[in-house]
C-alpha atoms as a PDB file:
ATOM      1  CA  UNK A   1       0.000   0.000   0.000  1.00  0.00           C
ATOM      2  CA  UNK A   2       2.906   2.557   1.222  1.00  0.00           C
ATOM      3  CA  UNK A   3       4.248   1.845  -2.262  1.00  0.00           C
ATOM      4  CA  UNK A   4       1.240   2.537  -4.478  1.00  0.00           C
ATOM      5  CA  UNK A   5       0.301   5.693  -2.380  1.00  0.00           C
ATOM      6  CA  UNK A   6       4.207   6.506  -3.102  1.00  0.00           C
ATOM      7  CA  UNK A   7       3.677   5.985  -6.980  1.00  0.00           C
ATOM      8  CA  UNK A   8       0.642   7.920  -6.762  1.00  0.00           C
ATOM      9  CA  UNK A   9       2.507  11.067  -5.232  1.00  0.00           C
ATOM     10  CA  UNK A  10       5.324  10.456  -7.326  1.00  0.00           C
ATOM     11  CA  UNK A  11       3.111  10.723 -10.772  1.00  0.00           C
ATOM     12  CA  UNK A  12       1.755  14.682  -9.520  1.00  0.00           C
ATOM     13  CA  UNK A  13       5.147  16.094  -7.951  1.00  0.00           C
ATOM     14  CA  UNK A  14       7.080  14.814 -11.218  1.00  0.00           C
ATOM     15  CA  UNK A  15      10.689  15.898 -11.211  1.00  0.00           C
ATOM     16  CA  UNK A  16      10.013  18.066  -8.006  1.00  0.00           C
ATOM     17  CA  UNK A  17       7.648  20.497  -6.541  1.00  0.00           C
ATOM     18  CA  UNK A  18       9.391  24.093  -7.969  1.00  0.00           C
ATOM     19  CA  UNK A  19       6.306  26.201  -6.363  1.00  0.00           C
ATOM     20  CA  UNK A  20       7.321  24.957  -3.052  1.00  0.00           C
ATOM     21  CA  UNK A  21      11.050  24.764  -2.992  1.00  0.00           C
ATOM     22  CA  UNK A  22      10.932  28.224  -4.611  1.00  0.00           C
ATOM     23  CA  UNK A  23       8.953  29.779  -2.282  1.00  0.00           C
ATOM     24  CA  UNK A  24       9.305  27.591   1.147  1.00  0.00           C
ATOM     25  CA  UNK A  25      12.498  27.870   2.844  1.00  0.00           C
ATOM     26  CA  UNK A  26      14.163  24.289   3.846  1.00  0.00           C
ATOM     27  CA  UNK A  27      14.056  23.242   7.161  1.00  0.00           C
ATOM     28  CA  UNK A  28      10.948  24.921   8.478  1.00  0.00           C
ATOM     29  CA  UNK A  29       8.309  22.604  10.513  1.00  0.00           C
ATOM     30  CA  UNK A  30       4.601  23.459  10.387  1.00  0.00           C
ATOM     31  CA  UNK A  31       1.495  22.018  11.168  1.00  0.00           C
ATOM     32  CA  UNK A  32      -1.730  21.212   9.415  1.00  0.00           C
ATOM     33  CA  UNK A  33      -5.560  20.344   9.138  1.00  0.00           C
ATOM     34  CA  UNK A  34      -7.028  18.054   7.072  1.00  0.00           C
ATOM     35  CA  UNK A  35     -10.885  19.426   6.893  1.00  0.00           C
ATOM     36  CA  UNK A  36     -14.073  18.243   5.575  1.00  0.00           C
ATOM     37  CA  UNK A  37     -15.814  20.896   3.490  1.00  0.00           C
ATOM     38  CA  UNK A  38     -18.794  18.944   2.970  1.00  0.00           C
ATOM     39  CA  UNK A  39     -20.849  16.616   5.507  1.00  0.00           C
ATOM     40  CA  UNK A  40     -20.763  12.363   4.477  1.00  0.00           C
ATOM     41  CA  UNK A  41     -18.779   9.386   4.941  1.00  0.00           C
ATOM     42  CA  UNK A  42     -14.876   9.554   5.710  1.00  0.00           C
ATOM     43  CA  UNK A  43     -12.659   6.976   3.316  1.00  0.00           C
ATOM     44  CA  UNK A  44      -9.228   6.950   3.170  1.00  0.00           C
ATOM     45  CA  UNK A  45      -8.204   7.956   6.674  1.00  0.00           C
ATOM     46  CA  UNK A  46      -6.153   4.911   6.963  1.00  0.00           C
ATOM     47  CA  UNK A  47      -4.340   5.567   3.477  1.00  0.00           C
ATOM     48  CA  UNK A  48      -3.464   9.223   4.411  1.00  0.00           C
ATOM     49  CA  UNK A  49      -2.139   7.602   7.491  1.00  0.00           C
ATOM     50  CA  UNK A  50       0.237   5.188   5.637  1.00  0.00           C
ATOM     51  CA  UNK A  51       1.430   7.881   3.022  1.00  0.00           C
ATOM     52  CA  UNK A  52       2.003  10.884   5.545  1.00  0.00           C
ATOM     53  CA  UNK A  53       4.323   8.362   8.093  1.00  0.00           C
ATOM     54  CA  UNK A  54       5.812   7.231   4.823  1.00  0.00           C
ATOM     55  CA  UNK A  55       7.232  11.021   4.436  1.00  0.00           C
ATOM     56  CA  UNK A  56       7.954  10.967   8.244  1.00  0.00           C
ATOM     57  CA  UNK A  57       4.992  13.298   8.861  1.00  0.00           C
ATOM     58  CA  UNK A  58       3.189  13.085  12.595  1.00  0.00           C
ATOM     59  CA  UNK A  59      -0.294  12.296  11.973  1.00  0.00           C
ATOM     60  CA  UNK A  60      -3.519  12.541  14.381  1.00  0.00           C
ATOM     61  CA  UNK A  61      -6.262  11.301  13.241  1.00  0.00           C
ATOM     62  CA  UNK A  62      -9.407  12.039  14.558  1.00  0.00           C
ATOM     63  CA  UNK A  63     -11.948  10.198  12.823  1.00  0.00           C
ATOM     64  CA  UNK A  64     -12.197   6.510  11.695  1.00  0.00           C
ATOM     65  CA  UNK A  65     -12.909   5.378   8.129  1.00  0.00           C
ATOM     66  CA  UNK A  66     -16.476   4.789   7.673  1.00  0.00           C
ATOM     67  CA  UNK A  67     -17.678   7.613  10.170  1.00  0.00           C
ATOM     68  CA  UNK A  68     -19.956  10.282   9.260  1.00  0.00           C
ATOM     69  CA  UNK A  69     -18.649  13.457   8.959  1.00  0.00           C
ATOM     70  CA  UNK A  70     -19.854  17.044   9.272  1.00  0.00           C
ATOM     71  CA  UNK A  71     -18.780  20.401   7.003  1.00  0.00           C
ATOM     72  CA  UNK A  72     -16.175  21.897   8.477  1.00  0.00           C
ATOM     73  CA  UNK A  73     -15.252  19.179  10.550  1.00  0.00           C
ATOM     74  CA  UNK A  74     -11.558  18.474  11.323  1.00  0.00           C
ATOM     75  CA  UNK A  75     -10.379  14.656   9.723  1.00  0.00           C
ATOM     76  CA  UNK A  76      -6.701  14.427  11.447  1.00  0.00           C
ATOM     77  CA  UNK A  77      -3.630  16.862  11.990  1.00  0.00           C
ATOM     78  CA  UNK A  78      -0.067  16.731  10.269  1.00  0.00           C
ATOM     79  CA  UNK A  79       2.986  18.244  11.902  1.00  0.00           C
ATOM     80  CA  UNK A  80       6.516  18.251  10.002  1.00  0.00           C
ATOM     81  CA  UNK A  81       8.533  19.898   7.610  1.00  0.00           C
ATOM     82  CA  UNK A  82       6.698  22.535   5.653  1.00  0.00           C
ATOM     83  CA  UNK A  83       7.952  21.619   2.126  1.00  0.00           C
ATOM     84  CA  UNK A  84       6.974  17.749   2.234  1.00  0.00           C
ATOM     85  CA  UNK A  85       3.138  18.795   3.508  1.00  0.00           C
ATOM     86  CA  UNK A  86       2.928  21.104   0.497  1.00  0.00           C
ATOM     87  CA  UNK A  87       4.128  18.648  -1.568  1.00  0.00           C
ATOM     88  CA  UNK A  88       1.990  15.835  -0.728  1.00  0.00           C
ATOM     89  CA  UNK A  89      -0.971  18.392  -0.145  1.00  0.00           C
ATOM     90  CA  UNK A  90      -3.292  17.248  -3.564  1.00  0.00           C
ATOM     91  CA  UNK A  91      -2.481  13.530  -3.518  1.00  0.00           C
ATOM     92  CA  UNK A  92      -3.662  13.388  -0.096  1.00  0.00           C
ATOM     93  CA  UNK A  93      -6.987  15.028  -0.946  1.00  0.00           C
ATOM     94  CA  UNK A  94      -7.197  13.696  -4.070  1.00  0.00           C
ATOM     95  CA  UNK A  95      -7.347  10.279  -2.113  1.00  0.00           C
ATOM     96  CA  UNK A  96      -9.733  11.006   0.459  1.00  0.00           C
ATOM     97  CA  UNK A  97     -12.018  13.297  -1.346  1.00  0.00           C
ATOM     98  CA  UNK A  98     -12.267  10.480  -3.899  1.00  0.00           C
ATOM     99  CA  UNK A  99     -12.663   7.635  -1.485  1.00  0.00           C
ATOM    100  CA  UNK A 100     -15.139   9.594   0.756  1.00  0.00           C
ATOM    101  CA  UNK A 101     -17.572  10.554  -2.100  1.00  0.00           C
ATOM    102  CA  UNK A 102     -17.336   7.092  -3.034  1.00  0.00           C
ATOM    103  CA  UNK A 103     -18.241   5.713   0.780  1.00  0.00           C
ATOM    104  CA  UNK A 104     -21.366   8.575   0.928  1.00  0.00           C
ATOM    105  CA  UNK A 105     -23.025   7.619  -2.124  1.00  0.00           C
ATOM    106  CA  UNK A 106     -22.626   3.929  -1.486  1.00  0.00           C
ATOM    107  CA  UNK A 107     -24.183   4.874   2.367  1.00  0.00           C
ATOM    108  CA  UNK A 108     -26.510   6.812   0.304  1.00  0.00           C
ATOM    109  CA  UNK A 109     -28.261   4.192  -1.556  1.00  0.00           C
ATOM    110  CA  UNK A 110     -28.334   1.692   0.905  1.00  0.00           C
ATOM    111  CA  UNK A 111     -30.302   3.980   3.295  1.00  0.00           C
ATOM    112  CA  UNK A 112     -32.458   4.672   0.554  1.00  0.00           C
ATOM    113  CA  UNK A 113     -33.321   1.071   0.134  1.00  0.00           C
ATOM    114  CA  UNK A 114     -33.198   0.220   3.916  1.00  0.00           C
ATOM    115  CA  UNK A 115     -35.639   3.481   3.956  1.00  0.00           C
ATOM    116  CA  UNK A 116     -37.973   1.348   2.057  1.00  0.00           C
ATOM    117  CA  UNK A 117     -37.756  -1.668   3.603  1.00  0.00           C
ATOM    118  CA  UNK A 118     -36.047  -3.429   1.469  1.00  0.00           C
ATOM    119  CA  UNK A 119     -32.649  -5.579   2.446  1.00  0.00           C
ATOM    120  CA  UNK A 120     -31.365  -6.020  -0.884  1.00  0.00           C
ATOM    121  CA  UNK A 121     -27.376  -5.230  -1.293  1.00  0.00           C
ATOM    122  CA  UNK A 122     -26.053  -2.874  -2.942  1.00  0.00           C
ATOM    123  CA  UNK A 123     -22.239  -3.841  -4.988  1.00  0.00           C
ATOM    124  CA  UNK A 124     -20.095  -1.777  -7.323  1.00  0.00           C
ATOM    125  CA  UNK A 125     -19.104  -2.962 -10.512  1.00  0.00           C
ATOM    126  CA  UNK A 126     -15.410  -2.819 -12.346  1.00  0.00           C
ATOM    127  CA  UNK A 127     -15.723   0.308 -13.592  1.00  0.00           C
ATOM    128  CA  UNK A 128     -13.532   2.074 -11.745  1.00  0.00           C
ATOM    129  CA  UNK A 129     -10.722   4.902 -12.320  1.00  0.00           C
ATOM    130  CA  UNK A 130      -7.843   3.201 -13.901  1.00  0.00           C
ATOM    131  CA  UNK A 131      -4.990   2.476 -11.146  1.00  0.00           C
ATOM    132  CA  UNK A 132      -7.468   3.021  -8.292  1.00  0.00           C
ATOM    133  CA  UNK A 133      -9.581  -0.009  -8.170  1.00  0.00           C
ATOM    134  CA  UNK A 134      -8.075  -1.000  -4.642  1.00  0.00           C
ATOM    135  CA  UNK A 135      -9.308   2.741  -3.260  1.00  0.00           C
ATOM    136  CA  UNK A 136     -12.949   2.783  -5.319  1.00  0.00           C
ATOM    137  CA  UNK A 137     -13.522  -1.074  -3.702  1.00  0.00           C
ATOM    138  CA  UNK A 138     -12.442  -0.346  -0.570  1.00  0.00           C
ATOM    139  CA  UNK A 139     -14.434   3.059  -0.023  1.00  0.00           C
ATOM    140  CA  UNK A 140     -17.767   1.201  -1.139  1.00  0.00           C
ATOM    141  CA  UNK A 141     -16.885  -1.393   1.554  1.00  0.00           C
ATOM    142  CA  UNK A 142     -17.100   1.148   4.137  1.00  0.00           C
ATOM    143  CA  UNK A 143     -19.760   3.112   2.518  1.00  0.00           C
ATOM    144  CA  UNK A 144     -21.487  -0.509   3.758  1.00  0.00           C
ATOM    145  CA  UNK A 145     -21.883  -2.028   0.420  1.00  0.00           C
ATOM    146  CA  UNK A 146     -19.977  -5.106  -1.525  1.00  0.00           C
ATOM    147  CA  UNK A 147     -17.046  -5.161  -3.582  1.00  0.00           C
ATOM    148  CA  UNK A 148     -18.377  -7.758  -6.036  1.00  0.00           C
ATOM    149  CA  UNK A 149     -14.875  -8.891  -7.994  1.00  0.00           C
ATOM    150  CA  UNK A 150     -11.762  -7.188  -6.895  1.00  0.00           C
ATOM    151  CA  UNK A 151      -9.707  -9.273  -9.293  1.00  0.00           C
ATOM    152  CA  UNK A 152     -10.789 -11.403 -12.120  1.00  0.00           C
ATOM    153  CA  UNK A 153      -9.565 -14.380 -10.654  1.00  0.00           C
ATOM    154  CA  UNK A 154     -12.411 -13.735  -7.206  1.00  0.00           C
ATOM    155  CA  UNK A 155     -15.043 -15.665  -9.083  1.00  0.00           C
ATOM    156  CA  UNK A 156     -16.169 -16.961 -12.445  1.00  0.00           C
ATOM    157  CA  UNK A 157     -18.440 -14.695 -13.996  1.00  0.00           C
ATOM    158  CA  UNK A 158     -19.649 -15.815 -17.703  1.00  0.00           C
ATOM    159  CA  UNK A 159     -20.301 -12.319 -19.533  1.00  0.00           C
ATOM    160  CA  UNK A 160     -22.407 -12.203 -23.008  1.00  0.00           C
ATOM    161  CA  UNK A 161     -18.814 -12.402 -25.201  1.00  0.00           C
ATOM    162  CA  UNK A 162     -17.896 -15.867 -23.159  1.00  0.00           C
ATOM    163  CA  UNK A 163     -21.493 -17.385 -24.151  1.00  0.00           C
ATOM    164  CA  UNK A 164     -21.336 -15.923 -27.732  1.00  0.00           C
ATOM    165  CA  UNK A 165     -17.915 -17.931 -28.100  1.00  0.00           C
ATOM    166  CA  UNK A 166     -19.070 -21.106 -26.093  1.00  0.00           C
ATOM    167  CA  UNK A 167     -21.644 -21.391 -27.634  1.00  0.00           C
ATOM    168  CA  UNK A 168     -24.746 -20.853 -25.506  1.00  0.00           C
ATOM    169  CA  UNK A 169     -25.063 -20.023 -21.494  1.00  0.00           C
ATOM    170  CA  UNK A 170     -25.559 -23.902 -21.080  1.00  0.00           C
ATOM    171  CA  UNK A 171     -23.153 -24.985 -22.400  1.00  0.00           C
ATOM    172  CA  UNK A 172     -20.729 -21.946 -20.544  1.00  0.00           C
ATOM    173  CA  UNK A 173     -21.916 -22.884 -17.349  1.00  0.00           C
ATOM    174  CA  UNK A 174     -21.330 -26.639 -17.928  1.00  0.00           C
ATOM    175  CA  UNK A 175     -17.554 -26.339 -19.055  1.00  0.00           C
ATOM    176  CA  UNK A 176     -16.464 -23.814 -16.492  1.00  0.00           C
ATOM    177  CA  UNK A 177     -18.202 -26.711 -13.888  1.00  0.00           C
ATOM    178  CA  UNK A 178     -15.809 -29.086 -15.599  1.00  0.00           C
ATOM    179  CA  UNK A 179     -12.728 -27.010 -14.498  1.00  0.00           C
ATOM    180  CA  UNK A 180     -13.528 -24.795 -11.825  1.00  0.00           C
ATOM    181  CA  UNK A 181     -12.394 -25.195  -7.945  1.00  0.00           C
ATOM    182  CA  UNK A 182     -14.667 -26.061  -5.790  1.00  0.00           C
ATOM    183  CA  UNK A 183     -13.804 -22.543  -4.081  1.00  0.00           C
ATOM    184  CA  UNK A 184     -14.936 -20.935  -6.924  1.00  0.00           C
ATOM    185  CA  UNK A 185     -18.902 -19.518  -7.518  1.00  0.00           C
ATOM    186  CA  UNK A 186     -19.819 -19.355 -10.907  1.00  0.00           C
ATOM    187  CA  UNK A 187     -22.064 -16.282 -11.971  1.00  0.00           C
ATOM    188  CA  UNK A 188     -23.571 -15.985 -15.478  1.00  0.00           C
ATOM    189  CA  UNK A 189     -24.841 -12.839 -17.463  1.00  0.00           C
ATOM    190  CA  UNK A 190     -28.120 -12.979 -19.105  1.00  0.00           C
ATOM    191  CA  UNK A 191     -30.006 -10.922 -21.051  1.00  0.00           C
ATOM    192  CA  UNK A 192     -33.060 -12.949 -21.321  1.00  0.00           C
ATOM    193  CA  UNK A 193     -36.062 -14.820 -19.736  1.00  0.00           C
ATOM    194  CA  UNK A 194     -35.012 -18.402 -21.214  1.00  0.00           C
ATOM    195  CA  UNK A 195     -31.438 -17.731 -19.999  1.00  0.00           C
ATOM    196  CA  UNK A 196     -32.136 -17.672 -16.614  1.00  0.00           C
ATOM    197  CA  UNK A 197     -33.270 -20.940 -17.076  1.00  0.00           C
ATOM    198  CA  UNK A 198     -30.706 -22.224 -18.538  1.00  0.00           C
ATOM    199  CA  UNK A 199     -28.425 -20.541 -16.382  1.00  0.00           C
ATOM    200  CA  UNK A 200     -30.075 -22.123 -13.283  1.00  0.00           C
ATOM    201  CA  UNK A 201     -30.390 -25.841 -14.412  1.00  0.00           C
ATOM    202  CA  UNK A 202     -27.131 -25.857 -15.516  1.00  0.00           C
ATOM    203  CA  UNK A 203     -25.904 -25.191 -11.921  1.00  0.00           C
ATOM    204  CA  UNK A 204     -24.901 -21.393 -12.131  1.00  0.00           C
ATOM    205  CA  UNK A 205     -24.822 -20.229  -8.090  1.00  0.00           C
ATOM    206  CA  UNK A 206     -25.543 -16.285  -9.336  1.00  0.00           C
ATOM    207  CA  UNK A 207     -27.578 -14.877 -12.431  1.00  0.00           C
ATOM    208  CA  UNK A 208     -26.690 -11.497 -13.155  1.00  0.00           C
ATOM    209  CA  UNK A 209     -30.067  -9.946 -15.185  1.00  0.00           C
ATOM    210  CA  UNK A 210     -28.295  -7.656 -17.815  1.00  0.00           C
ATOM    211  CA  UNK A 211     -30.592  -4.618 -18.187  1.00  0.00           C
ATOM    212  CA  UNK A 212     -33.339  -5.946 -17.213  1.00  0.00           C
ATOM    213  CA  UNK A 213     -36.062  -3.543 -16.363  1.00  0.00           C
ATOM    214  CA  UNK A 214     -37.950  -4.089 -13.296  1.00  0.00           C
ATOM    215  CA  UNK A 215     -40.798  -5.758 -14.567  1.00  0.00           C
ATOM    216  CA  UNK A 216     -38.827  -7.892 -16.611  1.00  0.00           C
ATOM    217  CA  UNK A 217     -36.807  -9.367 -13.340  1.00  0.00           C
ATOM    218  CA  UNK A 218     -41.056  -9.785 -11.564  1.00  0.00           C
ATOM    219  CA  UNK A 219     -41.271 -12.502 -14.421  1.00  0.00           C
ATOM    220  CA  UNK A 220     -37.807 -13.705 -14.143  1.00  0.00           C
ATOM    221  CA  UNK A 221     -38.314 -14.122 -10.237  1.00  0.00           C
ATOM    222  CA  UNK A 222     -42.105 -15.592 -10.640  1.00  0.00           C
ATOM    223  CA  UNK A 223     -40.598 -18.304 -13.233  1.00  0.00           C
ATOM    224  CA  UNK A 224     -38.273 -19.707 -10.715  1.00  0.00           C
ATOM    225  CA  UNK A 225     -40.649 -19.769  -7.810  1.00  0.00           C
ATOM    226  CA  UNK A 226     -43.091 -21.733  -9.817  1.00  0.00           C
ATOM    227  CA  UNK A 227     -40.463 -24.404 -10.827  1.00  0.00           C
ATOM    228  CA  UNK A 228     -39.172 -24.384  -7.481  1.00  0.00           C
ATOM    229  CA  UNK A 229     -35.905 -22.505  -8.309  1.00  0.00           C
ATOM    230  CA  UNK A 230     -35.963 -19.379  -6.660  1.00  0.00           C
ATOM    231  CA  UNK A 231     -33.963 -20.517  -3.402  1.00  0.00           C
ATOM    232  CA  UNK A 232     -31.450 -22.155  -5.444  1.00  0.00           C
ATOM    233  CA  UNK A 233     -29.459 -19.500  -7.325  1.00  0.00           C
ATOM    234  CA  UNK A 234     -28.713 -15.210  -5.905  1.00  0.00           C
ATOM    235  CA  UNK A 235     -30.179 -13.012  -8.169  1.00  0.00           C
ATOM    236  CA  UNK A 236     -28.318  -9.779  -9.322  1.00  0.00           C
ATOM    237  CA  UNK A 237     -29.480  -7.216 -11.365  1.00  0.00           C
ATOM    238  CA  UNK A 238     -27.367  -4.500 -13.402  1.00  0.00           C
ATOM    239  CA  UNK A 239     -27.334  -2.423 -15.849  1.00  0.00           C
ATOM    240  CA  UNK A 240     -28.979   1.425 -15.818  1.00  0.00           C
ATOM    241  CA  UNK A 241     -29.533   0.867 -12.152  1.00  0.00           C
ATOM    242  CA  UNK A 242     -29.361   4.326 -10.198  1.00  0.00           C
ATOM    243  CA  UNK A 243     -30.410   6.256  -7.341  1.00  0.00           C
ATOM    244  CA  UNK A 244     -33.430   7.175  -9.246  1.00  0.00           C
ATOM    245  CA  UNK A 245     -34.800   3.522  -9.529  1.00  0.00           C
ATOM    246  CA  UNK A 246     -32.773   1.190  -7.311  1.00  0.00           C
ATOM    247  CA  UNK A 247     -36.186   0.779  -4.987  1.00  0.00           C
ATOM    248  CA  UNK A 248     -37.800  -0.484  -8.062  1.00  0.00           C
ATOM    249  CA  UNK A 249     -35.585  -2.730  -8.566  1.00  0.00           C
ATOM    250  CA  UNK A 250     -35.393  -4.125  -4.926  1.00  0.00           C
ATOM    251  CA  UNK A 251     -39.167  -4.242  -5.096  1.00  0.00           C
ATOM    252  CA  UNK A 252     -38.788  -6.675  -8.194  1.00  0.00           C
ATOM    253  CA  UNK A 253     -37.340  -9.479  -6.057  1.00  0.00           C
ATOM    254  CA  UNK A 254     -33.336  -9.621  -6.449  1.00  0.00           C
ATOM    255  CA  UNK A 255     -31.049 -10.436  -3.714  1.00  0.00           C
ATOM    256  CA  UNK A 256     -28.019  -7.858  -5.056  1.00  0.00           C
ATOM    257  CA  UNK A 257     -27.915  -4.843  -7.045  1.00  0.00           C
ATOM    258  CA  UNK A 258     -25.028  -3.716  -8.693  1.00  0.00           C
ATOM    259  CA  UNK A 259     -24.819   0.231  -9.489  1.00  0.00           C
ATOM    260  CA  UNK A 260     -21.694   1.646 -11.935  1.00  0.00           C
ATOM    261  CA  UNK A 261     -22.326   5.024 -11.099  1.00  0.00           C
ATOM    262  CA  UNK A 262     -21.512   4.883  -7.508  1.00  0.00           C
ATOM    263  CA  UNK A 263     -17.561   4.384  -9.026  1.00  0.00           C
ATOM    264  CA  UNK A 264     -17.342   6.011 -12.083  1.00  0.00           C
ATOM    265  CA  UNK A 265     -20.075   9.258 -11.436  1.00  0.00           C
ATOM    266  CA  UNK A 266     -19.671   9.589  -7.779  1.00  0.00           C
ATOM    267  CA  UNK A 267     -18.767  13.384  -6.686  1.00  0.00           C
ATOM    268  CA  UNK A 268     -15.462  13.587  -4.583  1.00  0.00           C
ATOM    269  CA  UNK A 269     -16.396  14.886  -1.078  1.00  0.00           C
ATOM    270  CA  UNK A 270     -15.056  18.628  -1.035  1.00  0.00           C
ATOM    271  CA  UNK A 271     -12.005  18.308   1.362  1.00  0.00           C
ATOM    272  CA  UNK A 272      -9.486  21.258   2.274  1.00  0.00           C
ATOM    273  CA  UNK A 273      -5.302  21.364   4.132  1.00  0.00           C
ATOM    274  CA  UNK A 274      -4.853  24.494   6.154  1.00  0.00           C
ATOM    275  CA  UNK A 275      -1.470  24.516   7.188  1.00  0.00           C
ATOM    276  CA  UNK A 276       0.191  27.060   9.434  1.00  0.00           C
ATOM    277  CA  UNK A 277       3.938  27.978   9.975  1.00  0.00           C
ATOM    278  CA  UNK A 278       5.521  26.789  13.549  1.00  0.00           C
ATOM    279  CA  UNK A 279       9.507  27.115  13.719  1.00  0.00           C
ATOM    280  CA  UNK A 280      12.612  26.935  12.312  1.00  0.00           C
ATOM    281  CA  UNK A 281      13.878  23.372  12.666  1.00  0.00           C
ATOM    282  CA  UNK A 282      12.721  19.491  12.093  1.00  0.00           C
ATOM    283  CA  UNK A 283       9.952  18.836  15.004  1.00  0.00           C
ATOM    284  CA  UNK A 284      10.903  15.680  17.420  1.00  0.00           C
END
């Protein structure tokens, strides 16, 4: 972790932060605030930990990831050299703002549904900022909802390109059986009626209902129930899911929803580094 949050920083301050050694003079210690502008869920605290001891920074942090924060309200302080706070200043916020925007739409959504009275869970998807999928994942885990995949190799999921090429979702399902650990739950994509099915008695454990609209996944659930199915298999639906909807689609009968935009459309919590000059001289 201390070495991707290293990369990170090292990608923004380039060949060295000119503004700063410019205008900064060496050896001056100061301290800092890391504040919330705007009132959600904190992600990232334990990141901004890692990175700022990395630099030999004192941190204090004074919230925990996954707490709800107010606007204005104080995260952690940072005391150490001047220079090295400045410098490390936007990938620290760029980090937590991120992360945190992530975590309150996430805790967004599932109050929404638990609002409702529904218990249906609420995962991202992969689509996630290039380089960051570790930070997106984690801050919908402590938003309270599921990663789904971190990796490709987490489960075997059987999109629409791996049935065009096997042939049909039978026959998908029925070779990755052949081959798979034990360890390993098999999910399959579907975009219709018959393929959840199909899906199902071939001995998928999850059927992800492609863009299905909400009255599409009534008939989907209502088909297993009356062959006796239903208990047998999680159902997941995706696609064009959003705030806007997602209680539709937990009325329909699905155990998970999956949501994109709660990744890739998610507004970064407004966050803010107020540092102030102390004294001449490394702090001990």
């Amino acid at each position: 972790m201390e070495e991707r949050l290293r990369q990170i920083l090292a990608e923004d301050v380039g060949q060295g932060d000119i503004s700063t050694e410019l205008v900064v003079p060496a050896g001056i210690t100061a301290k800092a605030e890391v504040v919330s502008k705007d009132q959600g869920v904190v992600a990232g605290i334990e990141e901004a930990e890692i990175l700022l001891e990395s630099l030999d920074l004192e941190v204090e942090a004074l919230v925990r990831d996954g707490e709800e924060v107010e606007r204005n309200q104080v995260l952690f302080r940072i005391c150490g050299d001047a220079r090295t706070i400045l410098s490390v200043e936007r990938t620290l916020l760029n980090v937590l703002s991120r992360m945190s925007g992530i975590a309150t739409a996430t805790r967004k959504v599932i109050e929404q549904l638990q609002g409702s009275g529904f218990k249906t869970r609420v995962a991202c998807t992969r689509k996630t900022a290039p380089g960051l999928l570790y930070f997106d994942k984690k801050a919908v885990l402590l938003g309270g909802g599921d990663t789904h995949r971190l990796h490709l190799d987490d489960m075997i999921l059987i999109k629409d390109n791996h049935v065009s090429l096997a042939g049909s979702v039978r026959k998908a399902v029925v070779k990755a059986k052949e081959h798979a650990s034990l360890s390993k739950k098999i999910e399959v994509e579907v975009s219709n009626i018959e393929d959840v099915m199909a899906a199902v008695e071939a001995g998928a454990d999850i059927v992800m209902l492609d863009n299905f609209s909400p009255k599409r996944v009534e008939k989907a659930v209502a088909l297993l129930k009356k062959k006796g199915l239903r208990g047998c298999v999680v159902l997941e639906a995706s696609g064009g899911i959003t705030s806007e909807n997602v209680v539709e689609f937990a009325r329909s009968g699905v155990d998970l929803v999956s949501m994109g935009e709660i990744t890739h459309s998610t507004r970064a919590l407004n966050m803010s580094l107020e540092v102030m000059p102390v004294k001449k001289g490394r702090s001990t």
